[in-house]
PDB file of N, CA and C in Angstrom:
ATOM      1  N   UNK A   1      75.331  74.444 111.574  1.00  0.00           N
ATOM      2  CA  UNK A   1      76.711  74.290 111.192  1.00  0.00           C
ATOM      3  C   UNK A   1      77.270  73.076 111.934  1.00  0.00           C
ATOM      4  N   UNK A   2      77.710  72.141 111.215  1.00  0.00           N
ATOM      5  CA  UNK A   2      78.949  70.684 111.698  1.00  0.00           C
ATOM      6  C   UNK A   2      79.902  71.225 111.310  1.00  0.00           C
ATOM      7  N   UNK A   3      80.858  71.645 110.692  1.00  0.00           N
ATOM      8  CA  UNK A   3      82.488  71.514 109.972  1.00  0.00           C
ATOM      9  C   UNK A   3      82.882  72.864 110.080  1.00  0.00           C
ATOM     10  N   UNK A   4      83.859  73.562 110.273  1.00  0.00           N
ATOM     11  CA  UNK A   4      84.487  74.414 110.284  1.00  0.00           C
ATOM     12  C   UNK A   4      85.892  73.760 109.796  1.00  0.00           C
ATOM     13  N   UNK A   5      86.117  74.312 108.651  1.00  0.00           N
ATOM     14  CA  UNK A   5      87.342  73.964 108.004  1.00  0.00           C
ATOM     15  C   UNK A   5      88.327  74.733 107.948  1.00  0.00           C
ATOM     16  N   UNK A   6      89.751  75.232 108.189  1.00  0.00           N
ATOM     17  CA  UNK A   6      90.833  76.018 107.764  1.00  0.00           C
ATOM     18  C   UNK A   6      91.953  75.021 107.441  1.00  0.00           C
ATOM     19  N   UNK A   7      92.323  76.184 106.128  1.00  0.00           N
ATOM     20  CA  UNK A   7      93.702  75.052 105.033  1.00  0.00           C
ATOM     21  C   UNK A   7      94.429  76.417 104.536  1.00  0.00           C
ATOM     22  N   UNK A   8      95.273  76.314 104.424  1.00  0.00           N
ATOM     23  CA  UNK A   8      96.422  77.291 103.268  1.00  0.00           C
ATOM     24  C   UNK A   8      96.928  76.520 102.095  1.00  0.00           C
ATOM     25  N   UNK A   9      97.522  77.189 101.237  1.00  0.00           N
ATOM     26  CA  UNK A   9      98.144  77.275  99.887  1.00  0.00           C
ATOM     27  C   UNK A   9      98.855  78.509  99.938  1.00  0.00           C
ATOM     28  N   UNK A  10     100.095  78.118  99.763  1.00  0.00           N
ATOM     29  CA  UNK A  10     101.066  78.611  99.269  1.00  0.00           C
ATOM     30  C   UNK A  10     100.956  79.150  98.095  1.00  0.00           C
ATOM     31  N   UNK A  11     101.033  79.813  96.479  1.00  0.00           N
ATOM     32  CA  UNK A  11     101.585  80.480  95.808  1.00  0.00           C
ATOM     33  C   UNK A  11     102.500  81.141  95.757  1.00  0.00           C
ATOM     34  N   UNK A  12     102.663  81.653  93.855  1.00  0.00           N
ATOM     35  CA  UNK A  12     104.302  82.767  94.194  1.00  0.00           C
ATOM     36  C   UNK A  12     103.595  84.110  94.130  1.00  0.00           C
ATOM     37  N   UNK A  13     101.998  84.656  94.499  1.00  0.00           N
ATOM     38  CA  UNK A  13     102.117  85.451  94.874  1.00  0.00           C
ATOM     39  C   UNK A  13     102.062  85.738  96.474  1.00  0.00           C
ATOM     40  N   UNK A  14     101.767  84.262  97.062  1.00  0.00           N
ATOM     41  CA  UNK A  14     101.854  85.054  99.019  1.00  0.00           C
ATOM     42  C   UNK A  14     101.070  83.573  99.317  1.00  0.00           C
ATOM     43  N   UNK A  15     100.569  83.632 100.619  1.00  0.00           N
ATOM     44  CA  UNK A  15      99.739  82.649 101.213  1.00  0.00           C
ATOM     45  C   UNK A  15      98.515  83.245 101.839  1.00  0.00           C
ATOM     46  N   UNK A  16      97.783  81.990 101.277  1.00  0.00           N
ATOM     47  CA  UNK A  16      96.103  81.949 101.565  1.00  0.00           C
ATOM     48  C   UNK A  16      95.542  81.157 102.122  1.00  0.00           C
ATOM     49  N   UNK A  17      95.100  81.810 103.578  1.00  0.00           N
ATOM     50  CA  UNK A  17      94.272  81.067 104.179  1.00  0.00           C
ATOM     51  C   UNK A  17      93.377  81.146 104.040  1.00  0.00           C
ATOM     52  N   UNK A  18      92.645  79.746 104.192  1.00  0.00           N
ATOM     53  CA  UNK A  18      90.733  79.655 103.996  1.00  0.00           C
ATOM     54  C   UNK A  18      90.175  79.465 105.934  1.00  0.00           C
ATOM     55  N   UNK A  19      89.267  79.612 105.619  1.00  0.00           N
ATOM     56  CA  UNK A  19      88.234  79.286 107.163  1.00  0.00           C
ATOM     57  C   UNK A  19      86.799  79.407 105.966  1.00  0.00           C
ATOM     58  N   UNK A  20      86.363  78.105 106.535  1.00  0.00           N
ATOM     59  CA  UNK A  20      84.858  78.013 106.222  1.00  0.00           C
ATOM     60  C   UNK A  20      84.022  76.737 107.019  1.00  0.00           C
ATOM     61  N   UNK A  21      82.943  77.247 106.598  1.00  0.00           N
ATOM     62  CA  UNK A  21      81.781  76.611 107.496  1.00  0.00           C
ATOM     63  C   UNK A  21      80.949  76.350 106.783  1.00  0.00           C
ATOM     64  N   UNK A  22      80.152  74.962 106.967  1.00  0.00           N
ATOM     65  CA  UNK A  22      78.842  74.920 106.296  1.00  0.00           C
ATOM     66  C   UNK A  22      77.379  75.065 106.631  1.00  0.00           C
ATOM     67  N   UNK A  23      77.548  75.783 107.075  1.00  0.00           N
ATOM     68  CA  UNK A  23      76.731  76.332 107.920  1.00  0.00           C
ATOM     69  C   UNK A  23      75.520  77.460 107.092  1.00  0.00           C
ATOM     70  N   UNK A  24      74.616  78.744 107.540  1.00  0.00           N
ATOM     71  CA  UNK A  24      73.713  79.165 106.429  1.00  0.00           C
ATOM     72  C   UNK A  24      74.352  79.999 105.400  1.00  0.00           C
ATOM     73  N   UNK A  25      75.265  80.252 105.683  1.00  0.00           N
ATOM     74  CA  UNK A  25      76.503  81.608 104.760  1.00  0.00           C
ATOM     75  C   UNK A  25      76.005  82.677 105.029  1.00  0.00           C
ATOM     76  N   UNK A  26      76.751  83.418 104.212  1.00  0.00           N
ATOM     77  CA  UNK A  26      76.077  84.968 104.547  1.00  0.00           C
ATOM     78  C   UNK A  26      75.010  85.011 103.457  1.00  0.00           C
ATOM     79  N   UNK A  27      73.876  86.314 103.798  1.00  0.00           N
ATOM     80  CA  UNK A  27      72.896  86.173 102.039  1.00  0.00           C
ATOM     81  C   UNK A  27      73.494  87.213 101.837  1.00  0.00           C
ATOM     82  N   UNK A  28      73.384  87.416 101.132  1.00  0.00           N
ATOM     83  CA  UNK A  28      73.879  88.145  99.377  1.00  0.00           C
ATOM     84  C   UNK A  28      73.831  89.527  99.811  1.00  0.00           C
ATOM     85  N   UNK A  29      72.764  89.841 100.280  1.00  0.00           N
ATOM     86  CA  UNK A  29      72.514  91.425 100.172  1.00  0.00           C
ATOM     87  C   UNK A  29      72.965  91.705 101.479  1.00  0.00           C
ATOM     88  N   UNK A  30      74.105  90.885 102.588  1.00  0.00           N
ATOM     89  CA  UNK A  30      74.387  91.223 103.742  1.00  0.00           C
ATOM     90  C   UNK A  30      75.938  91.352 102.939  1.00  0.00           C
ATOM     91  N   UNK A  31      76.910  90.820 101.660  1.00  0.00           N
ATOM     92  CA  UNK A  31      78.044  90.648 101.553  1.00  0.00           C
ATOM     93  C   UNK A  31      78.430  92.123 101.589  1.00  0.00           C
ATOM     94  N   UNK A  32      77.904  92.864 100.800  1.00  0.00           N
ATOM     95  CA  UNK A  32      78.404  94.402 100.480  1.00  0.00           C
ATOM     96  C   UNK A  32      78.647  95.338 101.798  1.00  0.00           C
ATOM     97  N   UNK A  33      78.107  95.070 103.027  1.00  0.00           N
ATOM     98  CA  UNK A  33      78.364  95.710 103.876  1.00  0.00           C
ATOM     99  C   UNK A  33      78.909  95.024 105.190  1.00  0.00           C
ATOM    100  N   UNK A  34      79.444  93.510 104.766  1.00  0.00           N
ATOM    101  CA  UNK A  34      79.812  92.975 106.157  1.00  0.00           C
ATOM    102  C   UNK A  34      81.050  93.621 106.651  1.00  0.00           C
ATOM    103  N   UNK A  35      81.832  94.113 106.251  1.00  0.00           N
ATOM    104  CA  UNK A  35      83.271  94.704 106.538  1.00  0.00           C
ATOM    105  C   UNK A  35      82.744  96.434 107.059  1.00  0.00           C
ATOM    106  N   UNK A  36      81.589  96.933 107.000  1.00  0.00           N
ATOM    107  CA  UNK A  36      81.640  97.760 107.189  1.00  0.00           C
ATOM    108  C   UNK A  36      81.463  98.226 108.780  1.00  0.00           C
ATOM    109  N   UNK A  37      81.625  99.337 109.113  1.00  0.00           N
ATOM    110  CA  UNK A  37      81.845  99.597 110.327  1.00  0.00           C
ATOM    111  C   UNK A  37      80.096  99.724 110.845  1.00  0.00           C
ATOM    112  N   UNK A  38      79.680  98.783 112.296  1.00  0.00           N
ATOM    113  CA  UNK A  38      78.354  99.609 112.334  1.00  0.00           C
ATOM    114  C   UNK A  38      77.420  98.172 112.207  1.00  0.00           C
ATOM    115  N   UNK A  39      77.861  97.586 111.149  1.00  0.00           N
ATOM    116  CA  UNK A  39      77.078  96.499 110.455  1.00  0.00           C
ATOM    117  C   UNK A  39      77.418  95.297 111.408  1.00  0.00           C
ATOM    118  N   UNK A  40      76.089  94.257 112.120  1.00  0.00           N
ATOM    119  CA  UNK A  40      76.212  93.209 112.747  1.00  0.00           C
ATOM    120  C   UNK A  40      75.394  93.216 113.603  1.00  0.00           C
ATOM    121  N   UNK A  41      75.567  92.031 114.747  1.00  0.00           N
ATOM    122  CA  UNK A  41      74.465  91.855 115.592  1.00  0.00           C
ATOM    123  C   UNK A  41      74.861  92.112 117.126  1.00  0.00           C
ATOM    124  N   UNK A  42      76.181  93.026 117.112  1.00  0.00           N
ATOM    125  CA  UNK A  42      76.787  93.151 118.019  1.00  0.00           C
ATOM    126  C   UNK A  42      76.967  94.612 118.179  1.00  0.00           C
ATOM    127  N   UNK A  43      78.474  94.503 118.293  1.00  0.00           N
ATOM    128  CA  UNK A  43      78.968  96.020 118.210  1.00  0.00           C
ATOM    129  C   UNK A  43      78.987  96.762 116.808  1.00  0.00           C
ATOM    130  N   UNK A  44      79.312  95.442 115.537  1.00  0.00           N
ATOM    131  CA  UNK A  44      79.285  96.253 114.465  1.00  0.00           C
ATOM    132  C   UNK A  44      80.694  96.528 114.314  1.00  0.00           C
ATOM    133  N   UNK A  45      82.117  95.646 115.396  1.00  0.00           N
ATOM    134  CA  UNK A  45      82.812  96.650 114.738  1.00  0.00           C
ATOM    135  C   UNK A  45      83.803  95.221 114.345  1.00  0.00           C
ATOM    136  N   UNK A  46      83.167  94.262 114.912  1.00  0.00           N
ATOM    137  CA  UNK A  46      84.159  92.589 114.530  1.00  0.00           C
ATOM    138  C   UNK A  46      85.144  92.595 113.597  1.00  0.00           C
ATOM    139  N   UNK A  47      84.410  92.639 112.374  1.00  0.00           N
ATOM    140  CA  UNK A  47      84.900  91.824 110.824  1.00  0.00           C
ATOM    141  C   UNK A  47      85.211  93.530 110.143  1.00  0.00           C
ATOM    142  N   UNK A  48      84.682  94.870 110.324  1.00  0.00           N
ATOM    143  CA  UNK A  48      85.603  96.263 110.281  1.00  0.00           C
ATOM    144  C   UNK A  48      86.693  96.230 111.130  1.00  0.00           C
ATOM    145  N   UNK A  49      87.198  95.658 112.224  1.00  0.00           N
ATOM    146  CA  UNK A  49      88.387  96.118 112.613  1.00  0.00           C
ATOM    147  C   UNK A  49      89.450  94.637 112.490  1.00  0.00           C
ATOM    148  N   UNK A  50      88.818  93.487 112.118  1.00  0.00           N
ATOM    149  CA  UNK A  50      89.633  92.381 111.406  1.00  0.00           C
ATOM    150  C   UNK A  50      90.584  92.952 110.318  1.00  0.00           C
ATOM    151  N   UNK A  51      89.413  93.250 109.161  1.00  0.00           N
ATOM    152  CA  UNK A  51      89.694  94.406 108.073  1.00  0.00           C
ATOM    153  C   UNK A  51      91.198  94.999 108.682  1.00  0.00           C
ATOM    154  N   UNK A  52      90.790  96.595 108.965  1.00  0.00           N
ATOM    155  CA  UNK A  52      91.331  97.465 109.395  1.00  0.00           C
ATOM    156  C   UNK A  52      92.669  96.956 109.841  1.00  0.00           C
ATOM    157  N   UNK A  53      92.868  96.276 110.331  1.00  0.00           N
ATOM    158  CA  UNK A  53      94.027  95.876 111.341  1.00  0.00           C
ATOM    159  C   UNK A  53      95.113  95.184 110.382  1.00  0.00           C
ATOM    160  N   UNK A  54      94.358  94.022 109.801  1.00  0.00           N
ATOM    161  CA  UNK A  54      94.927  93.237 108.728  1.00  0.00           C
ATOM    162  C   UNK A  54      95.533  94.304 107.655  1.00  0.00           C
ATOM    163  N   UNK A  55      94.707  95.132 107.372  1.00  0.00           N
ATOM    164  CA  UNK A  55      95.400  96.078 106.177  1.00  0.00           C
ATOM    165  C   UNK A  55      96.711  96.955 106.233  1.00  0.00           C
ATOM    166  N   UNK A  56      96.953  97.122 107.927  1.00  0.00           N
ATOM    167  CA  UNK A  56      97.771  98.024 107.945  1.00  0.00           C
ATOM    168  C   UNK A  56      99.007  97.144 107.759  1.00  0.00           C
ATOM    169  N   UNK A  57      99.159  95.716 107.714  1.00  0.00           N
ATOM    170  CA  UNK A  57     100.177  94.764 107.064  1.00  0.00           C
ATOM    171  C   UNK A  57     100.315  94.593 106.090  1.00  0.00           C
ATOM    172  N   UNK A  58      99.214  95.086 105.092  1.00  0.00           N
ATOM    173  CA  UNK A  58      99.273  94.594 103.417  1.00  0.00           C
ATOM    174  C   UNK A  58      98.180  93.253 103.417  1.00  0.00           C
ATOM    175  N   UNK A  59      97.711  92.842 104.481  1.00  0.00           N
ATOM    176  CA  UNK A  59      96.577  91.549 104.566  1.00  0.00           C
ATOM    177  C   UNK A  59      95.789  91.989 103.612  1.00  0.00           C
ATOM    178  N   UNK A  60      95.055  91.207 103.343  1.00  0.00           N
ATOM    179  CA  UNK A  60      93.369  91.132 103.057  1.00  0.00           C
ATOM    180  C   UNK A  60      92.555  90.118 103.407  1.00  0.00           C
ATOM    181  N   UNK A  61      91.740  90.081 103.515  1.00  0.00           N
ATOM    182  CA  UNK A  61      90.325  89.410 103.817  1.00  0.00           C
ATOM    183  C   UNK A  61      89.176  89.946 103.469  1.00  0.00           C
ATOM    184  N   UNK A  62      88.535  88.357 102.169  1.00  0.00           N
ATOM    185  CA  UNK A  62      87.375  88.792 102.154  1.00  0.00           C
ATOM    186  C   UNK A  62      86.079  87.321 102.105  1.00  0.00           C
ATOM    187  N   UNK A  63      85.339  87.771 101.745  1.00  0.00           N
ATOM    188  CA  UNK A  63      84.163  86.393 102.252  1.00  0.00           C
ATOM    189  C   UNK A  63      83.697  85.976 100.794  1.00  0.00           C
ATOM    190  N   UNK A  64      83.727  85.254 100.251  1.00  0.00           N
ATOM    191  CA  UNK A  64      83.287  84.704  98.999  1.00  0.00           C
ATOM    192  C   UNK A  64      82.802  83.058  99.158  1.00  0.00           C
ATOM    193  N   UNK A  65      81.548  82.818 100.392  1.00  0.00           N
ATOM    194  CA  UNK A  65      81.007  81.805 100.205  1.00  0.00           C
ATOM    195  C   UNK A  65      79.774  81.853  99.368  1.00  0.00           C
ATOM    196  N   UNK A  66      78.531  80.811  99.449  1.00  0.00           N
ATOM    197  CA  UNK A  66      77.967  80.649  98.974  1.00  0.00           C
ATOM    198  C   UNK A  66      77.357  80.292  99.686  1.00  0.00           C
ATOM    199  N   UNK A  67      76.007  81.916 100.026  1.00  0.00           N
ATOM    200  CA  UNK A  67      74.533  82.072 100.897  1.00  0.00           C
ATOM    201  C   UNK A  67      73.788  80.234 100.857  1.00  0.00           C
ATOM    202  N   UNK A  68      73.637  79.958 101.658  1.00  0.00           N
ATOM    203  CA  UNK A  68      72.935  78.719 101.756  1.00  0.00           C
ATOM    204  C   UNK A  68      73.548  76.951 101.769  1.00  0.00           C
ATOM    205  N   UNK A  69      75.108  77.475 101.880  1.00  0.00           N
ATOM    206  CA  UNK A  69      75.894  76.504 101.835  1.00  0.00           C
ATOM    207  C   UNK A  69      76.987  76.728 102.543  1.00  0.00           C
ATOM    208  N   UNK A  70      77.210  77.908 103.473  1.00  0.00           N
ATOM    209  CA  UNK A  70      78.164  78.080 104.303  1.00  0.00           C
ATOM    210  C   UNK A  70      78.988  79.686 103.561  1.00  0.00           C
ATOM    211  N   UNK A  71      79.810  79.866 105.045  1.00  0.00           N
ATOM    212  CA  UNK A  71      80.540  81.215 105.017  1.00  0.00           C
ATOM    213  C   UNK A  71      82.165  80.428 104.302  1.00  0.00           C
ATOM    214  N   UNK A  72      82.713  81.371 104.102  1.00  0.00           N
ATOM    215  CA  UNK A  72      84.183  81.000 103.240  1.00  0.00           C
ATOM    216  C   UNK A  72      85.189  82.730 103.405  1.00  0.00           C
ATOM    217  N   UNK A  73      85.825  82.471 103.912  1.00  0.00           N
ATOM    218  CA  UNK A  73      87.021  83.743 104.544  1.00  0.00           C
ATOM    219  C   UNK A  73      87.853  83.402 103.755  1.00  0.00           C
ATOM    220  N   UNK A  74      88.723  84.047 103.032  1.00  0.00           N
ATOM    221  CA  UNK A  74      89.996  84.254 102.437  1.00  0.00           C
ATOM    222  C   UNK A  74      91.187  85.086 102.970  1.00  0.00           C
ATOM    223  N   UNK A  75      91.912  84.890 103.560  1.00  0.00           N
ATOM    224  CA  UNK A  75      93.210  85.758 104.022  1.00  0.00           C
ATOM    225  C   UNK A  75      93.814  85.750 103.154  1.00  0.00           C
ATOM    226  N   UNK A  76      94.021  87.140 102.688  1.00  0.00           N
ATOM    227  CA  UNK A  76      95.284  86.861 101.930  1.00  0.00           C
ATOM    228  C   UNK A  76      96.795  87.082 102.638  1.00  0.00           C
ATOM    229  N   UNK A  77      97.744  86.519 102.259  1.00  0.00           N
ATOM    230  CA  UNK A  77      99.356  87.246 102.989  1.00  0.00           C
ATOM    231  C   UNK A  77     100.044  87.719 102.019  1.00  0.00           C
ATOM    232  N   UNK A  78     101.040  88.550 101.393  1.00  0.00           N
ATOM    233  CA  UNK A  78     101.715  89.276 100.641  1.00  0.00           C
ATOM    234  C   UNK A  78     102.570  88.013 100.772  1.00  0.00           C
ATOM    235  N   UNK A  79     103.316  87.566  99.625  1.00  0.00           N
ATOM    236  CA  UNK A  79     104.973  86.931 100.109  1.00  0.00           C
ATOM    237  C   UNK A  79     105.681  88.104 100.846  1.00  0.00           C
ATOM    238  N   UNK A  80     106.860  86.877 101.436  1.00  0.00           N
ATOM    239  CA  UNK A  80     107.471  88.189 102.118  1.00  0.00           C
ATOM    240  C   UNK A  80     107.061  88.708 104.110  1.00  0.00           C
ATOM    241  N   UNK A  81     105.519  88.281 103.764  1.00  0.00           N
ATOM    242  CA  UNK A  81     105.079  88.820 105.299  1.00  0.00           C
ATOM    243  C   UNK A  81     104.707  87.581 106.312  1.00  0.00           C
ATOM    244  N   UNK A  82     105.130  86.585 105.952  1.00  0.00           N
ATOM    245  CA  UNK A  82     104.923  85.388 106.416  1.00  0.00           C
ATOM    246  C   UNK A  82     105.843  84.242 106.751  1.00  0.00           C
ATOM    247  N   UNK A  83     106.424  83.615 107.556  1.00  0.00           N
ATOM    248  CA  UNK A  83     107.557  82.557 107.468  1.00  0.00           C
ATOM    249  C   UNK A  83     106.792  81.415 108.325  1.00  0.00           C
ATOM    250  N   UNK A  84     107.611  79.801 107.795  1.00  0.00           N
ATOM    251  CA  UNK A  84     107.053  79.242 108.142  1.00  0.00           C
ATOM    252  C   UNK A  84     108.351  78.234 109.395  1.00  0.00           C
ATOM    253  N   UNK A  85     107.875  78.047 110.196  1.00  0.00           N
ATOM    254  CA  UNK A  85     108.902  77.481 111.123  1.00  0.00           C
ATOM    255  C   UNK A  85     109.481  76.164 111.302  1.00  0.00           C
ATOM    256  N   UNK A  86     109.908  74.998 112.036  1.00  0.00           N
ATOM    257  CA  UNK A  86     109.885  74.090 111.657  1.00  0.00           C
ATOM    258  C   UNK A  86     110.400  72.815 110.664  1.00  0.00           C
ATOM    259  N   UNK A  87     109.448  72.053 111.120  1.00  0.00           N
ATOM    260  CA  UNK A  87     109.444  70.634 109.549  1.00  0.00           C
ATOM    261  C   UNK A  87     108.317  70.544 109.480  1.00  0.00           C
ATOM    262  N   UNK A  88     107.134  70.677 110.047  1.00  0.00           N
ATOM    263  CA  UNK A  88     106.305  70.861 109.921  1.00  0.00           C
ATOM    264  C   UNK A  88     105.535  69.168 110.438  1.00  0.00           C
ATOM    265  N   UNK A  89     106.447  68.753 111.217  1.00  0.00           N
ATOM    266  CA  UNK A  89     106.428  66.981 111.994  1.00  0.00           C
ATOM    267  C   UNK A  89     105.351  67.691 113.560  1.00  0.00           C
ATOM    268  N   UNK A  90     104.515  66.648 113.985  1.00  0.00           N
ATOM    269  CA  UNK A  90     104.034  67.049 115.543  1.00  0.00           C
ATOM    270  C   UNK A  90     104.894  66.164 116.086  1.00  0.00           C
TER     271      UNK A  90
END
């Protein structure tokens, strides 16, 4: 992996953040259970209690890269659960 990328978009249904990497992605037959509790090379409980936590806001997150070309995260935000501050000048 070189690039780790994060960007949003706005819509009128909420805001979406991306995070991705190009890096090996996930394979295919690991997508169906990465959110699950248990599953990983750790504790197993990372990307289940990302999940979990996020949901009790109305979040979502899910992974829709492409195995062999990098990982790709989607946040979703509800409108409404998000404000933005600023002018957005550094």
């Amino acid at each position: 992996m070189k690039t780790i990328r994060v960007s949003s978009r706005e819509s009128d249904r909420g805001l979406t953040i991306v995070c991705e990497d190009d890096g090996m992605g996930i394979p295919t037959e690991d997508k169906k259970r990465l959110f699950t509790k248990g599953f990983g090379k750790n504790t197993g409980l990372g990307l289940f209690l990302s999940r979990e936590i996020l949901a009790i806001t109305g979040i979502t997150i899910t992974e829709n890269g492409i195995p062999g070309k990098g990982a790709r995260f989607e946040i979703s935000v509800p409108k409404g659960a998000y404000r933005f501050t600023g002018n957005g000048e550094k």
